[in-house]
N, C-alpha and C. Protein backbone atom coordinates (compact mmCIF):
# COMPACT_ATOMS: atom_id res chain seq x y z
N UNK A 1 -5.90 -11.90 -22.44
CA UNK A 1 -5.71 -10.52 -22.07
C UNK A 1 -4.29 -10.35 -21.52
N UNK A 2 -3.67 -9.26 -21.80
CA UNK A 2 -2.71 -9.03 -21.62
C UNK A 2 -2.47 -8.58 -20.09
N UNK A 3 -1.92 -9.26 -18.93
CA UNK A 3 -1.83 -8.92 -17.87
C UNK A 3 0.25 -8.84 -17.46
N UNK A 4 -0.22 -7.48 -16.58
CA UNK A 4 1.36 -7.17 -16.20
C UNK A 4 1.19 -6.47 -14.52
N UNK A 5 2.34 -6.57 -14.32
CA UNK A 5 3.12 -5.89 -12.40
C UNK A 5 3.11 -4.57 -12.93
N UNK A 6 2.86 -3.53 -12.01
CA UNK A 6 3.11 -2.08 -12.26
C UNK A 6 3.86 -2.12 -10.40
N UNK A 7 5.01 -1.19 -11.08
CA UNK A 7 5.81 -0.94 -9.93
C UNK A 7 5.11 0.26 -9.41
N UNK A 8 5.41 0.38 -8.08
CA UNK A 8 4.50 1.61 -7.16
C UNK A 8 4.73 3.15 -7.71
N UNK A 9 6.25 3.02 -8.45
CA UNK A 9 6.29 4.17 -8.59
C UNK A 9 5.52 4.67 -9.67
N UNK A 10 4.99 4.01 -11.07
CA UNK A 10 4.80 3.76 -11.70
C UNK A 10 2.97 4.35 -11.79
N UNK A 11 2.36 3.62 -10.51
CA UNK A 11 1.34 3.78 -9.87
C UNK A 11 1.23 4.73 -8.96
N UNK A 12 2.22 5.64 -8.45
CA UNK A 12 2.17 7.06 -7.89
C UNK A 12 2.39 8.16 -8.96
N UNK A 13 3.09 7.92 -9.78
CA UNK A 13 3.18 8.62 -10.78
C UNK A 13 2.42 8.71 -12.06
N UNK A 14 1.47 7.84 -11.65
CA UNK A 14 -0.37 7.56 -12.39
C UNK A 14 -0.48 8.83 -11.62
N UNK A 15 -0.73 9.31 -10.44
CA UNK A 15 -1.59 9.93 -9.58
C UNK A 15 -1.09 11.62 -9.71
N UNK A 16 0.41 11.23 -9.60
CA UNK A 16 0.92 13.00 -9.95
C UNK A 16 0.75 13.34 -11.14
N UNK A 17 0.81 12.82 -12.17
CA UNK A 17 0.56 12.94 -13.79
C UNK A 17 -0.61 11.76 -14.38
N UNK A 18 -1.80 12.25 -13.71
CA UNK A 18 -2.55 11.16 -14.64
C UNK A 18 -2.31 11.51 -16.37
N UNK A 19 -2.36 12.95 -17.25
CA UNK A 19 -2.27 12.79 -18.58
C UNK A 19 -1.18 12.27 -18.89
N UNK A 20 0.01 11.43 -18.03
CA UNK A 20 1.40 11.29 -18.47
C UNK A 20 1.27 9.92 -19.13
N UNK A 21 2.47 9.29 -19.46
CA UNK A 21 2.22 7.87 -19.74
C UNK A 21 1.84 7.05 -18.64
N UNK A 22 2.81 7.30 -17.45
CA UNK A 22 1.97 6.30 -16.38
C UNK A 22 0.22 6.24 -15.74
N UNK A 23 0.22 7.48 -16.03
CA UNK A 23 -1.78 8.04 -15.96
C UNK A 23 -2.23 7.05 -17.23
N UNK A 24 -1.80 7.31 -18.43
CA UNK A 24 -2.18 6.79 -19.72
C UNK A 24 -2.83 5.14 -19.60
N UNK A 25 -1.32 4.77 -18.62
CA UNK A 25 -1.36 3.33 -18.68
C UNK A 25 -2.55 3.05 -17.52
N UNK A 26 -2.34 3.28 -16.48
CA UNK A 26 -3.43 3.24 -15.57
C UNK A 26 -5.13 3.29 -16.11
N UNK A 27 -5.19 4.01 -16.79
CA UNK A 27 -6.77 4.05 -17.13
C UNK A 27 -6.65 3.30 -18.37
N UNK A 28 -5.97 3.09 -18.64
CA UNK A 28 -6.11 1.40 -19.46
C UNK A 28 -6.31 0.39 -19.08
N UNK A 29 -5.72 0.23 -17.93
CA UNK A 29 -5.74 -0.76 -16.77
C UNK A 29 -7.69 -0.96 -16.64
N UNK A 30 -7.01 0.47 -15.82
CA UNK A 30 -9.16 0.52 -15.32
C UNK A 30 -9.92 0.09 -16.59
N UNK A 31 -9.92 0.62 -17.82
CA UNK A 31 -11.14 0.31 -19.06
C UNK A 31 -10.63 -0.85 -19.52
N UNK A 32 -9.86 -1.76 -18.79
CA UNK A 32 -10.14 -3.62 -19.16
C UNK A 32 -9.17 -3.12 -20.38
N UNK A 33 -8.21 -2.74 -20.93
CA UNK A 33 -7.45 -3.29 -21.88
C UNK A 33 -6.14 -4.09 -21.69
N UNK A 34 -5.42 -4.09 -20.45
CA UNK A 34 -4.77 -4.99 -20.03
C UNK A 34 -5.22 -5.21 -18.43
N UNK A 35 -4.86 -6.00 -17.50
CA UNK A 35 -4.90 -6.57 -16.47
C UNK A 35 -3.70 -6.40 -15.45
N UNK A 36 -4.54 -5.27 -14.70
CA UNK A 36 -3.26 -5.10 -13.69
C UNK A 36 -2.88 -6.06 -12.54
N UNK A 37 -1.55 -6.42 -12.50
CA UNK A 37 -1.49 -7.70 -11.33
C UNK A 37 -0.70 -7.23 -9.83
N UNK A 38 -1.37 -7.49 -9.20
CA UNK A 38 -0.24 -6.85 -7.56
C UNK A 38 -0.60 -7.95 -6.72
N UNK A 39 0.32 -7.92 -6.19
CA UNK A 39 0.60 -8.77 -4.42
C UNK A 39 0.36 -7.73 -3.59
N UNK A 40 -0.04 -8.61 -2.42
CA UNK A 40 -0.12 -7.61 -1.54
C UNK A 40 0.51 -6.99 -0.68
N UNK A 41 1.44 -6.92 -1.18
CA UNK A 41 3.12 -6.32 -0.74
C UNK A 41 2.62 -5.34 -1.39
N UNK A 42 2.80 -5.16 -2.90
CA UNK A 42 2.82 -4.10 -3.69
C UNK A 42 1.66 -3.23 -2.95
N UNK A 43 0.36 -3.87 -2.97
CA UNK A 43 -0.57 -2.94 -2.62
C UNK A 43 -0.47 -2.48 -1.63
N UNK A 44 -0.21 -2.75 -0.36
CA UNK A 44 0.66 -2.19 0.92
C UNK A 44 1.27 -1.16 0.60
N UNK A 45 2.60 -0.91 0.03
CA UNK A 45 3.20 -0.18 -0.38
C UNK A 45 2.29 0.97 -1.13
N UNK A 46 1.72 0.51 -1.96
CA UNK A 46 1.16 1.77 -2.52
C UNK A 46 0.49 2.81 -1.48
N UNK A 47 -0.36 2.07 -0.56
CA UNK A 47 -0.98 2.68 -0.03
C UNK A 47 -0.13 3.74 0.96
N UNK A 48 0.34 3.14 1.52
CA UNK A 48 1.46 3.38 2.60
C UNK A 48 2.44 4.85 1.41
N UNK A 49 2.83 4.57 0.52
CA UNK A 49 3.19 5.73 -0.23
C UNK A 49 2.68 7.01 -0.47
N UNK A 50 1.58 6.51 -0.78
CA UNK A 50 0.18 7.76 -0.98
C UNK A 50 -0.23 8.34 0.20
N UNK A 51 0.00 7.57 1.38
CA UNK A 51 -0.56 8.31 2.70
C UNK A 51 0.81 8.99 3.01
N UNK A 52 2.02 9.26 2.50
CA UNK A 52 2.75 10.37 3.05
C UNK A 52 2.29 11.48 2.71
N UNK A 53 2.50 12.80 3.52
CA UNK A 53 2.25 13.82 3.39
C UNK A 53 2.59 14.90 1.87
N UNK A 54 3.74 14.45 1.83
CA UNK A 54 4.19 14.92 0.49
C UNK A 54 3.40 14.72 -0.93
N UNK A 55 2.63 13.50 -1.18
CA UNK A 55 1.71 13.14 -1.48
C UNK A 55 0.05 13.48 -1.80
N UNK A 56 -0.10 14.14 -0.79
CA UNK A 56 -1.38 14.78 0.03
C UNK A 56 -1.73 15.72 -1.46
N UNK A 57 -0.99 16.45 -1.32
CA UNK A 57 -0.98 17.60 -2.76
C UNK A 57 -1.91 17.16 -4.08
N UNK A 58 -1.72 15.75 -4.14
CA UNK A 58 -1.81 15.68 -5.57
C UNK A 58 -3.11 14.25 -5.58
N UNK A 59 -3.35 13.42 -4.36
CA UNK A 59 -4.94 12.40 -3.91
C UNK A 59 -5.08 12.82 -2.50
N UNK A 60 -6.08 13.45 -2.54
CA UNK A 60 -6.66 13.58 -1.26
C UNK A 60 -6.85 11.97 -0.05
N UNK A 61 -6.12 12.10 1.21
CA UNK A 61 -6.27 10.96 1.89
C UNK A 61 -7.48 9.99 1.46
N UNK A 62 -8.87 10.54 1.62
CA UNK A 62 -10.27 9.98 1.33
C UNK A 62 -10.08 9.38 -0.16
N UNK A 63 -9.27 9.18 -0.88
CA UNK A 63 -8.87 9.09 -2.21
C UNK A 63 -8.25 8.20 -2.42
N UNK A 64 -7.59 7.70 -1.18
CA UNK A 64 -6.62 6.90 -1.27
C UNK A 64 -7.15 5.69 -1.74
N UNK A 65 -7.88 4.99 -0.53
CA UNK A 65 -8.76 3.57 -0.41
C UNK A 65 -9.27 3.22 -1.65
N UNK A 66 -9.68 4.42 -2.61
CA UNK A 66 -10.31 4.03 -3.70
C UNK A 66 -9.58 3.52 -4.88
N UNK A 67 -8.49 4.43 -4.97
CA UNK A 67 -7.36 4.47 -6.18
C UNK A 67 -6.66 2.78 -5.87
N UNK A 68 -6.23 2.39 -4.41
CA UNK A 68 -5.50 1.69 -4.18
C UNK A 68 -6.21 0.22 -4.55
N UNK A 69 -7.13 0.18 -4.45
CA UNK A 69 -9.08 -0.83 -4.65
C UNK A 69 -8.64 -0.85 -6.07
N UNK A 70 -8.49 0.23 -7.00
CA UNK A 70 -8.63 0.45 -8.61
C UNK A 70 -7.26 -0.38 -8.89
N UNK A 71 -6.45 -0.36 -8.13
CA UNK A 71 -5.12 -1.21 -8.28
C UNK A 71 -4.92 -2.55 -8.19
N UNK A 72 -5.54 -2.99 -7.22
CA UNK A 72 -5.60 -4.05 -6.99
C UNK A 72 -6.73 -4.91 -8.10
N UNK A 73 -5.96 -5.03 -9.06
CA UNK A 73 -6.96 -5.98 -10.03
C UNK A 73 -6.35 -7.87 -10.14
């Protein structure tokens, strides 16, 4: 299986544009067609990204824990 790093932005910009390519790629991720890989740096970061306010707009806080869980593969 094809496994790869997704940079955070990459993975925030899953979240502002899921129909975009980075959304595209993400739920590929999730339905097992490649293998998403993060440290837990990266996943830190993500989270920590998504909980800024600016953010808020587009995953609800309660949203976060889950998406960031869906990342961490």
């Amino acid at each position: 299986m094809l496994r790869a790093v997704a940079d955070v932005n990459v993975l925030v910009s899953a979240v502002i544009s899921p129909r975009g390519v980075c959304g595209r790629l993400y739920d590929a991720a999730a339905d097992g067609r490649w293998r998403l890989v993060a440290s837990e740096h990266l996943v830190a970061e993500l989270e920590m990204t998504l909980g800024y306010r600016k953010t808020r707009r587009w995953i609800p806080v309660a949203d976060i824990e889950g998406y960031v869980a869906g990342s961490d593969a």
